[in-house]
Structures are given as C-alpha cells and as structure tokens.
C-alpha atoms as a PDB file:
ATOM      1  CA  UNK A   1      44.248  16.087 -26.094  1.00  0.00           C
ATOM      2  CA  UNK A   2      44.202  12.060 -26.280  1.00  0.00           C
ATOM      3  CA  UNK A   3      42.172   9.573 -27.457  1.00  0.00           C
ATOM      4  CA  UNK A   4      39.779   8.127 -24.704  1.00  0.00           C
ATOM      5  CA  UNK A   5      39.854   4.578 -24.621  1.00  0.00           C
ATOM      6  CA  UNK A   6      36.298   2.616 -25.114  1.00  0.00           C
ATOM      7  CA  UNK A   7      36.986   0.649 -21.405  1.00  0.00           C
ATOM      8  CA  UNK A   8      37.040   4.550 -19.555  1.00  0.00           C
ATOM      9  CA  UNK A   9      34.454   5.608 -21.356  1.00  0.00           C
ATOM     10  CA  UNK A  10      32.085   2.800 -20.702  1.00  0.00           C
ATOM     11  CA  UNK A  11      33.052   2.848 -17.208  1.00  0.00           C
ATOM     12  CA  UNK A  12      31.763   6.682 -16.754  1.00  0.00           C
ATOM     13  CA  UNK A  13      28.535   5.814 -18.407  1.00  0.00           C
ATOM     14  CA  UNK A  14      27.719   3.394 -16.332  1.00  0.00           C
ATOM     15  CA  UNK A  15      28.677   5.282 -13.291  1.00  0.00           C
ATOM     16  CA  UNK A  16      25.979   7.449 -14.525  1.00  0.00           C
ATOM     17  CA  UNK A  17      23.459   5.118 -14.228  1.00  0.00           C
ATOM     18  CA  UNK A  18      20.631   5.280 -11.545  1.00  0.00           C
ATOM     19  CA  UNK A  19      20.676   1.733  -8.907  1.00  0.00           C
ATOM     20  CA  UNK A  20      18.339   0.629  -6.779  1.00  0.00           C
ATOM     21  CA  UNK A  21      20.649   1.809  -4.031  1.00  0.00           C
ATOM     22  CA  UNK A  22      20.519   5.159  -5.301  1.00  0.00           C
ATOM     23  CA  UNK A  23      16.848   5.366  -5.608  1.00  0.00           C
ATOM     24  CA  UNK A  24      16.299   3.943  -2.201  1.00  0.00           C
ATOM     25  CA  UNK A  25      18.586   6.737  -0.990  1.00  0.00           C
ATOM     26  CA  UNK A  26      16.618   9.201  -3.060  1.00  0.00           C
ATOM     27  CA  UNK A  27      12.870   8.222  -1.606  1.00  0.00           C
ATOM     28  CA  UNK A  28      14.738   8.483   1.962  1.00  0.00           C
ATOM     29  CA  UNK A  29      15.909  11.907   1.059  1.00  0.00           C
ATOM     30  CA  UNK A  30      12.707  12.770  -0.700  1.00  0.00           C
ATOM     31  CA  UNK A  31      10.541  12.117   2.642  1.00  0.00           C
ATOM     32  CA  UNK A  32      13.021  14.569   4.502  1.00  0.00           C
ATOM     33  CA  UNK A  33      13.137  17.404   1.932  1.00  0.00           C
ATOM     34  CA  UNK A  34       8.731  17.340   1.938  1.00  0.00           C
ATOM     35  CA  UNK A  35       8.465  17.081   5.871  1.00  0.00           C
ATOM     36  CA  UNK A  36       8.112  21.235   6.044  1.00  0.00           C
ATOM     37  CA  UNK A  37       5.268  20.688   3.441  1.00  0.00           C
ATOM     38  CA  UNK A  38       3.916  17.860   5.322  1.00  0.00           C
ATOM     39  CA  UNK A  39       3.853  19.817   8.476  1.00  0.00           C
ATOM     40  CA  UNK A  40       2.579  23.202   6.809  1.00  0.00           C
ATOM     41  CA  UNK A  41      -0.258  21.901   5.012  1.00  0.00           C
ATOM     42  CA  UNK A  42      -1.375  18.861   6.968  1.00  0.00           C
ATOM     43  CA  UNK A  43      -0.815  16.432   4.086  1.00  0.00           C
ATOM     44  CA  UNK A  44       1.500  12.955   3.634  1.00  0.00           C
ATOM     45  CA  UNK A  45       3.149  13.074   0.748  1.00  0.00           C
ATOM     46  CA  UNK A  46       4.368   9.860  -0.724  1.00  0.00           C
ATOM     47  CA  UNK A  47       6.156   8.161  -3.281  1.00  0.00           C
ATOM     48  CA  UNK A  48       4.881   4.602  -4.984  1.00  0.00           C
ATOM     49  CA  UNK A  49       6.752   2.285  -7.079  1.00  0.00           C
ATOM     50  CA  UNK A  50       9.585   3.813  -9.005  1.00  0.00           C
ATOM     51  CA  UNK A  51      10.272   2.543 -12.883  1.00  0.00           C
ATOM     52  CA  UNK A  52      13.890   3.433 -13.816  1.00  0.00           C
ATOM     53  CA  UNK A  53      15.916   3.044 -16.523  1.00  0.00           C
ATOM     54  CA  UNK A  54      19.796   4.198 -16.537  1.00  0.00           C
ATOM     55  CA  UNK A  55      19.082   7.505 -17.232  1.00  0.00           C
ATOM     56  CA  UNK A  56      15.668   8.476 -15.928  1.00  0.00           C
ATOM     57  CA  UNK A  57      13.002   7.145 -13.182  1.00  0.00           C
ATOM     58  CA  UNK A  58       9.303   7.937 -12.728  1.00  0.00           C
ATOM     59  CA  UNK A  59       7.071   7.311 -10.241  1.00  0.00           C
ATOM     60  CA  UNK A  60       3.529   8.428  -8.649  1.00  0.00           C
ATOM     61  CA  UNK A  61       3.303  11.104  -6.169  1.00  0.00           C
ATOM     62  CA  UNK A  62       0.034  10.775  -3.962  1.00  0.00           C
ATOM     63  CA  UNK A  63      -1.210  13.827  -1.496  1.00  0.00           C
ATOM     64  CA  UNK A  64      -2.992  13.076   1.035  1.00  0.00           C
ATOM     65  CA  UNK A  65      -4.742  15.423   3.429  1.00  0.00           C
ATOM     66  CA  UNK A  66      -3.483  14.106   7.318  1.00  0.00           C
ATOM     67  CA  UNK A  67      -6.342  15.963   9.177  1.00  0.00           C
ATOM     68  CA  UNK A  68     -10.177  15.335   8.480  1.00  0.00           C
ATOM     69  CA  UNK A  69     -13.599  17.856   9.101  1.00  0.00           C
ATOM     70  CA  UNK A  70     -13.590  17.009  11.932  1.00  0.00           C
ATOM     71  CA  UNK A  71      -9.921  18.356  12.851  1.00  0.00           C
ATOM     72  CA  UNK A  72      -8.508  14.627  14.245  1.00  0.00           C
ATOM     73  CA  UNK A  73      -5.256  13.521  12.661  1.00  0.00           C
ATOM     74  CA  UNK A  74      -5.534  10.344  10.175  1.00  0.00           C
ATOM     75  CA  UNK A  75      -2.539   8.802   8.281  1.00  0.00           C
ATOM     76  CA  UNK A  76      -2.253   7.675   4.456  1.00  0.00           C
ATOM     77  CA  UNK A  77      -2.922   4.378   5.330  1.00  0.00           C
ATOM     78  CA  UNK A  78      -5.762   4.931   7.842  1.00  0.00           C
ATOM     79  CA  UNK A  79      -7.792   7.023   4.889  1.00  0.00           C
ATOM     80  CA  UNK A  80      -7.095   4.742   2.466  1.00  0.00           C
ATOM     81  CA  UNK A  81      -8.378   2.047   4.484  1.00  0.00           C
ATOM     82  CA  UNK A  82     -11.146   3.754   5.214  1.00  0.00           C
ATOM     83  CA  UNK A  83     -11.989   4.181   1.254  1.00  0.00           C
ATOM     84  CA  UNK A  84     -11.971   0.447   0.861  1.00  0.00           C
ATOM     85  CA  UNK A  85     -13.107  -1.207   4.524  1.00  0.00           C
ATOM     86  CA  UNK A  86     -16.846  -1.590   3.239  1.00  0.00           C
ATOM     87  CA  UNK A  87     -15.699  -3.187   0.189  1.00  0.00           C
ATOM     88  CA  UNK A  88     -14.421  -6.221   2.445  1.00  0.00           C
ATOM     89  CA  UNK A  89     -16.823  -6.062   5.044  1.00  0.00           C
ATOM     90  CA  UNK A  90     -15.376  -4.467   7.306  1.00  0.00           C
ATOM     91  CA  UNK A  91     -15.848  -0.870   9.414  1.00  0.00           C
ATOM     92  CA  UNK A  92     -13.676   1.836   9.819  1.00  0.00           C
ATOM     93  CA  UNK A  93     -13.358   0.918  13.399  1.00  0.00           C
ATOM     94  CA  UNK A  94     -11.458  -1.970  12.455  1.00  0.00           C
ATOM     95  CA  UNK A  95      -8.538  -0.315  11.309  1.00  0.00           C
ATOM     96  CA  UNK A  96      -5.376  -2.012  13.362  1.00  0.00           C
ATOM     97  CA  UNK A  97      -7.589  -4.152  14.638  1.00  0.00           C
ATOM     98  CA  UNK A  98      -5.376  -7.425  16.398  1.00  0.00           C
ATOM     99  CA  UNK A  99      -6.384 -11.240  15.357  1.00  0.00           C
ATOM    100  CA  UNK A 100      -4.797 -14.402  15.307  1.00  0.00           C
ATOM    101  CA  UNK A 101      -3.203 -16.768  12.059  1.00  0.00           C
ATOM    102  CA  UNK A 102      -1.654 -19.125  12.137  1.00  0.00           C
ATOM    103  CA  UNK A 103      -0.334 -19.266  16.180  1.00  0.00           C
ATOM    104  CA  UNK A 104       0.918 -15.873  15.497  1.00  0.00           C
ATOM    105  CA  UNK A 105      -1.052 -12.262  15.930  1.00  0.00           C
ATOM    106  CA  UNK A 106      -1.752  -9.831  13.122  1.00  0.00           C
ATOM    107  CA  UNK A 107      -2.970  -6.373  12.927  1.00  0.00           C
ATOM    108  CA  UNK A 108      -5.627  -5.787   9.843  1.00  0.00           C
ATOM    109  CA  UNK A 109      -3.696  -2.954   8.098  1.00  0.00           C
ATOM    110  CA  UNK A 110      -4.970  -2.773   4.429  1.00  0.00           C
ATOM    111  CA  UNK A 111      -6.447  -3.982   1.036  1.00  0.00           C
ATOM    112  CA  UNK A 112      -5.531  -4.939  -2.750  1.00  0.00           C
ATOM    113  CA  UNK A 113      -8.851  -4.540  -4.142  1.00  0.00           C
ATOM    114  CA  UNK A 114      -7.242  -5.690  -7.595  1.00  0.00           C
ATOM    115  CA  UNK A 115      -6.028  -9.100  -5.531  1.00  0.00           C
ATOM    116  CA  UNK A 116      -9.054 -11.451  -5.648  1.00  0.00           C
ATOM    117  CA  UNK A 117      -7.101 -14.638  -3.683  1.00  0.00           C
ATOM    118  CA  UNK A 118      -5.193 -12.089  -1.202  1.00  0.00           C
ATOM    119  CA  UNK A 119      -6.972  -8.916  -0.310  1.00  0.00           C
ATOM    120  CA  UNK A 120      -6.217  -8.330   3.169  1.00  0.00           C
ATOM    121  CA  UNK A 121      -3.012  -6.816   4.104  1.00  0.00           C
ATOM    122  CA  UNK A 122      -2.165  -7.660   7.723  1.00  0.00           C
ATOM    123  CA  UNK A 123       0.798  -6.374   9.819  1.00  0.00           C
ATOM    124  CA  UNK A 124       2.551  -9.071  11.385  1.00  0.00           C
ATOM    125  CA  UNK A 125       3.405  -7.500  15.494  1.00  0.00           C
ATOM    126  CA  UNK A 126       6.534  -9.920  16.568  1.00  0.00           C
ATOM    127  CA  UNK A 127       8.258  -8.513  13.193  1.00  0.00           C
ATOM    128  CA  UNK A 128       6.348  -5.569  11.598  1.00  0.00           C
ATOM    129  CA  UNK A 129       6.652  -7.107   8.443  1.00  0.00           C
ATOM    130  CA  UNK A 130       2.927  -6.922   5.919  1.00  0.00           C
ATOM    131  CA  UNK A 131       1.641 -10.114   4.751  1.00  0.00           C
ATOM    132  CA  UNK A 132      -0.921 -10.640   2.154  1.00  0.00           C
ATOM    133  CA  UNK A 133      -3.937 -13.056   3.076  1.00  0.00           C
ATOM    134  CA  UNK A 134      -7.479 -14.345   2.249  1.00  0.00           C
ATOM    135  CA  UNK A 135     -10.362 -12.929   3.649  1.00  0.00           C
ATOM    136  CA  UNK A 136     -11.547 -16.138   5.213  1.00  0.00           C
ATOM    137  CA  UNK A 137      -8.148 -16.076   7.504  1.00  0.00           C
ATOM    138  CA  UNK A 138      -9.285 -12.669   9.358  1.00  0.00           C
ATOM    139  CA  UNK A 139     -11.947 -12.740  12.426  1.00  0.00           C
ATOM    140  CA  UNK A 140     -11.999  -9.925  14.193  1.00  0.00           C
END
C-alpha cells in the first residue's frame, strides 16, 4: 500500500462537500419523496432556507394542514396569508387579488411582517416572478 499524495486527497474531500447544486437537487427530490404523505394526510410539507456547511445542512421543515373545517382545499401560502392579511389591512378575500404597478399587473400573494419598508409580496403575471413592495403601491 502507497502513500496518498496531499493533491488526491484534497480532491476527494472536497468532492465530499455539499453545493448549492446538490441541495437544490435535494429539496427537488425531497418534495417528490413527501408527496404520498402530502396526499395521505392532507398536509404541504415544505422546506425553508437551507444553512450548509461542507459536511452538514439544516433547515426548517413546516407542516401545514391543506384542507380546513370546513373540508375546502387551501395551500401553504393561502393559510399563511390568511394568518397575516388583517395585519396589513387587508381580508382574506383578497388573496390573489390582481392590481396594477408600475404599467404592469400584480397579483397580492404575501407578507414579511418583519419588513417594515416592503411588506407586500406581489406575484408579477407576465413572468411569475415575486416582488417585494410598499403598502402604499397596492389598491385593490
């Protein structure tokens, strides 16, 4: 048996390290492997922000039950909207609610209660991409 030299042995450490590639692939993976849980007990189950360093990675897992009381189906994002629409002055109802900024037309999708500038999270519809923006900007 040889001596391993330092270069080959660097090399396989760092293979072993976790990327942001790798983690990307895992929450894609993650969503698929939980989708027979989803379904069975009427729950999304998500992932937040994931910390990693090259040999470990954390993140939160959050539950949340799909189907209310009253037996209709709600999403993540509509129950967590409805948690916080009061807050901002705003109703349940208003959930995807359409307005227009800036020549183009938003949905109202959201809130950062710790943002005090930008606490409205709108969906933009020509790209689907989430802005933040002040609460003056939305009029529903």
């Amino acid at each position: 048996m040889g001596v391993v030299p330092l270069s080959r042995l660097t090399f396989k450490l760092l293979k072993m390290a976790f990327t942001r590639t790798e983690l990307s692939s895992f929450r894609t993976d993650f969503a698929s492997a939980v989708a027979k849980l989803e379904k069975q007990y009427k729950v999304e189950i998500g992932i937040g922000n994931i910390s990693y360093t090259e040999q470990s990675f954390t993140s939160k897992l959050k539950v949340t039950k799909t189907v209310t009381s009253t037996g209709k189906k709600t999403s993540m994002a509509q129950v967590e909207f409805n948690n916080l629409c009061v807050r901002f002055g705003f109703t349940p109802k208003d959930f995807k609610k359409k307005f227009s900024y800036n020549g183009s037309e938003f949905e109202l999708t959201g809130f950062k209660p710790r943002s005090p500038k930008f606490p409205i999270i709108a969906t933009k519809i020509s790209d689907g991409k989430s802005y933040k923006l002040p609460k003056r900007f939305v009029t529903l």
